[in-house]
Protein backbone atom coordinates (compact mmCIF):
# COMPACT_ATOMS: atom_id res chain seq x y z
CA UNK A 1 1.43 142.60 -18.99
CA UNK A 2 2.07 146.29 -18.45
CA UNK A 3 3.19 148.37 -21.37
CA UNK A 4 4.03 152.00 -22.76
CA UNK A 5 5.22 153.41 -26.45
CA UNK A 6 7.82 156.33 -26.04
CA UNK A 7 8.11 158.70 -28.23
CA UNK A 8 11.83 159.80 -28.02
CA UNK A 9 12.21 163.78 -27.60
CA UNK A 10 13.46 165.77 -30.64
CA UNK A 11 13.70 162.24 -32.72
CA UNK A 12 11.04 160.72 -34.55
CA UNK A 13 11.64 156.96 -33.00
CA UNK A 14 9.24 155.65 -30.70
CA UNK A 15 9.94 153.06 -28.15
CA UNK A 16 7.69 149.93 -27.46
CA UNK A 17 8.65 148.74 -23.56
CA UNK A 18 6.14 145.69 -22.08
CA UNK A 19 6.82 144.14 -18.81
CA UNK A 20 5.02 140.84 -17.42
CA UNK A 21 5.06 138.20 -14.71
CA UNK A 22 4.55 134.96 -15.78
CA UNK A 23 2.71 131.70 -13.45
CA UNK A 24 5.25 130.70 -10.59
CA UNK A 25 3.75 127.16 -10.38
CA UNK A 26 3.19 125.50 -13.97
CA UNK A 27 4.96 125.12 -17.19
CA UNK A 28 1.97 124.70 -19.17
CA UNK A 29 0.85 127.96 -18.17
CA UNK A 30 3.63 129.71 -18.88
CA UNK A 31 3.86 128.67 -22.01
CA UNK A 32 0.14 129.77 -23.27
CA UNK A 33 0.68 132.87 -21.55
CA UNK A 34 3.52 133.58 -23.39
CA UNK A 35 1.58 132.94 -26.68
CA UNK A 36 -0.94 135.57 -25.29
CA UNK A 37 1.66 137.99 -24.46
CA UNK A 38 3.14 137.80 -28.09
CA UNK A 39 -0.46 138.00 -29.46
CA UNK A 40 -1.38 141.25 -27.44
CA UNK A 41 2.09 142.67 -28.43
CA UNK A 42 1.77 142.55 -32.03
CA UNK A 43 -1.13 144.54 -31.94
CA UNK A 44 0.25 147.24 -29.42
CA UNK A 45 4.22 147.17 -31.49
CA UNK A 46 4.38 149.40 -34.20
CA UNK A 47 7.81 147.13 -36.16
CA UNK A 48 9.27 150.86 -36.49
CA UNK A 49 9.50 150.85 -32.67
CA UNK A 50 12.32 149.69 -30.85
CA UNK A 51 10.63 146.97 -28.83
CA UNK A 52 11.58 145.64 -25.20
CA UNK A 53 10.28 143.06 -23.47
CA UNK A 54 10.93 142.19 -19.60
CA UNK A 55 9.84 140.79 -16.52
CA UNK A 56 9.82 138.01 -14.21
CA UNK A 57 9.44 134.75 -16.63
CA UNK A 58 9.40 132.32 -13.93
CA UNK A 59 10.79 130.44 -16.50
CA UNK A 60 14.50 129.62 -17.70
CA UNK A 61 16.53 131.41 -20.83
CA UNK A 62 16.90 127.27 -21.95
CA UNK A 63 12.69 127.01 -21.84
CA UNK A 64 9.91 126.23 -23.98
CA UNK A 65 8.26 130.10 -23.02
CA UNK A 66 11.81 131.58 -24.29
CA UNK A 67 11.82 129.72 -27.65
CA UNK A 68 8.17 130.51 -27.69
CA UNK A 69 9.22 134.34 -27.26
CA UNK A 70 12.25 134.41 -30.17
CA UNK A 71 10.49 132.51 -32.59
CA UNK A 72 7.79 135.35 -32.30
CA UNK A 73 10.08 138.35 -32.25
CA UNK A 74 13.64 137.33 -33.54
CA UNK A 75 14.37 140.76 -33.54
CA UNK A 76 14.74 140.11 -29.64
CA UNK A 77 17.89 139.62 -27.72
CA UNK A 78 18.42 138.77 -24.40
CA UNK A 79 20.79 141.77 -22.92
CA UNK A 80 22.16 139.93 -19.96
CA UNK A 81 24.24 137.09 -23.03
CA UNK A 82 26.07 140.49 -24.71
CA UNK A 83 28.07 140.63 -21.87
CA UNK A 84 28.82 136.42 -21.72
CA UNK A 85 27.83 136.84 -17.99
CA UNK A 86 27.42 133.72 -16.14
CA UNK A 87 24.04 132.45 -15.85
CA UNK A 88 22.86 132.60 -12.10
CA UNK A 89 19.72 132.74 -10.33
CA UNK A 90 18.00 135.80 -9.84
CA UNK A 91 15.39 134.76 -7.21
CA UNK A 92 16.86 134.35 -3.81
CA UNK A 93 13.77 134.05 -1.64
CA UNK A 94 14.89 137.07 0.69
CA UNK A 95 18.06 135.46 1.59
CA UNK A 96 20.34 136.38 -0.65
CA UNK A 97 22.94 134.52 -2.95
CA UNK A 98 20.98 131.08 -4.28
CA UNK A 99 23.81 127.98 -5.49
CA UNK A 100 20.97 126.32 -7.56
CA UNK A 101 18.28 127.56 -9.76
CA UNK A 102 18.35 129.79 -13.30
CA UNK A 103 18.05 133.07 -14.27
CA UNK A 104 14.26 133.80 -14.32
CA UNK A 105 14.15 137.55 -14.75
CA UNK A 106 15.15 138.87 -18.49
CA UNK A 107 15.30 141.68 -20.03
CA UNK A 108 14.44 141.24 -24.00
CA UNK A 109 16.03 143.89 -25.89
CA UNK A 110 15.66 144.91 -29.60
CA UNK A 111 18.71 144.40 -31.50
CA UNK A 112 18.74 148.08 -33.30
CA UNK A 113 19.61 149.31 -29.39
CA UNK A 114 22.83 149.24 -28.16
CA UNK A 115 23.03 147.96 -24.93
CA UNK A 116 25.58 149.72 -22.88
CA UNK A 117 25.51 147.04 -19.62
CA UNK A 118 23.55 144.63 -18.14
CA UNK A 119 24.12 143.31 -14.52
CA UNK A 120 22.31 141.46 -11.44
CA UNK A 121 21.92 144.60 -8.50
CA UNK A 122 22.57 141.81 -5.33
CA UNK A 123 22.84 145.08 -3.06
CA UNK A 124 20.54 144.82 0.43
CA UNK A 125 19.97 147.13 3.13
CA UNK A 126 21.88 145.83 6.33
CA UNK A 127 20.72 142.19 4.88
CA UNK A 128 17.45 142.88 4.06
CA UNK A 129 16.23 142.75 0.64
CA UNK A 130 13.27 144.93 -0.90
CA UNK A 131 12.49 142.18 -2.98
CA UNK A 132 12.78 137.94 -3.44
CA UNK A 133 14.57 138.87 -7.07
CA UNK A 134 17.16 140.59 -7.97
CA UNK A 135 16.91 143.25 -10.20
CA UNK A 136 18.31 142.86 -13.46
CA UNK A 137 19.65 146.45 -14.64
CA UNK A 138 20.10 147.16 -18.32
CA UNK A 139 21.22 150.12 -19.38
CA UNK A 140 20.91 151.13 -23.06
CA UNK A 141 21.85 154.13 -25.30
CA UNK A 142 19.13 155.43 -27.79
């Protein structure tokens, strides 16, 4: 996991932001190494600081890793289910649009932020794509 703290300008709150990429292959994995992640977070999260949590979970919302993740931080809420968008994939493999497969990128957000939108970017460059994932964009008022 990657992470920073924030400290907002002219406003005394502080803003906890970790990002991670879980194992692509095994469930078992994922699922300790989302135990680790909540263990290393809790000593970086000051519970005064907003927290967000994001990444590529390799994992779906309906999974072991995100019950895992709730139960640790129920503060958390998963910005993309505000909106009631449809669940989709979000890994495409370079080719675009995928029929089958689940949402495996999330963006965790605490619930004191408002959360303005949060939508799949499916844009390419003349077909190409910079990445096998879309990006998931949040945006979020402080």
């Amino acid at each position: 996991m990657t992470w920073t703290k924030l400290q907002l300008k002219n406003r005394p709150e502080t803003l906890t932001i970790v990002n991670t990429h879980l194992d692509h292959v095994k469930s078992e994995t994922r699922q300790e190494q989302i135990k680790v992640l909540s263990c290393e977070v809790k000593k970086i999260w000051d519970k005064n600081s907003s927290l967000i949590i994001m990444g590529d979970f390799n994992d779906s919302p309906k999974s072991h890793v995100r019950k895992t993740l709730m139960e640790e931080f129920p503060n958390l809420q998963d910005a993309w289910n505000i909106f009631n968008s449809v669940e989709e994939s979000s890994h495409h493999s370079f080719a675009g649009e995928t029929q089958n497969g689940s949402r495996i990128d999330w963006i965790m957000t605490d619930k004191r932020l408002k959360i303005i939108s949060c939508e799949m970017d499916k844009s390419s460059n003349e077909g190409f794509y910079p990445t096998d994932h879309y990006p998931i964009i949040c945006k979020i008022s402080l």
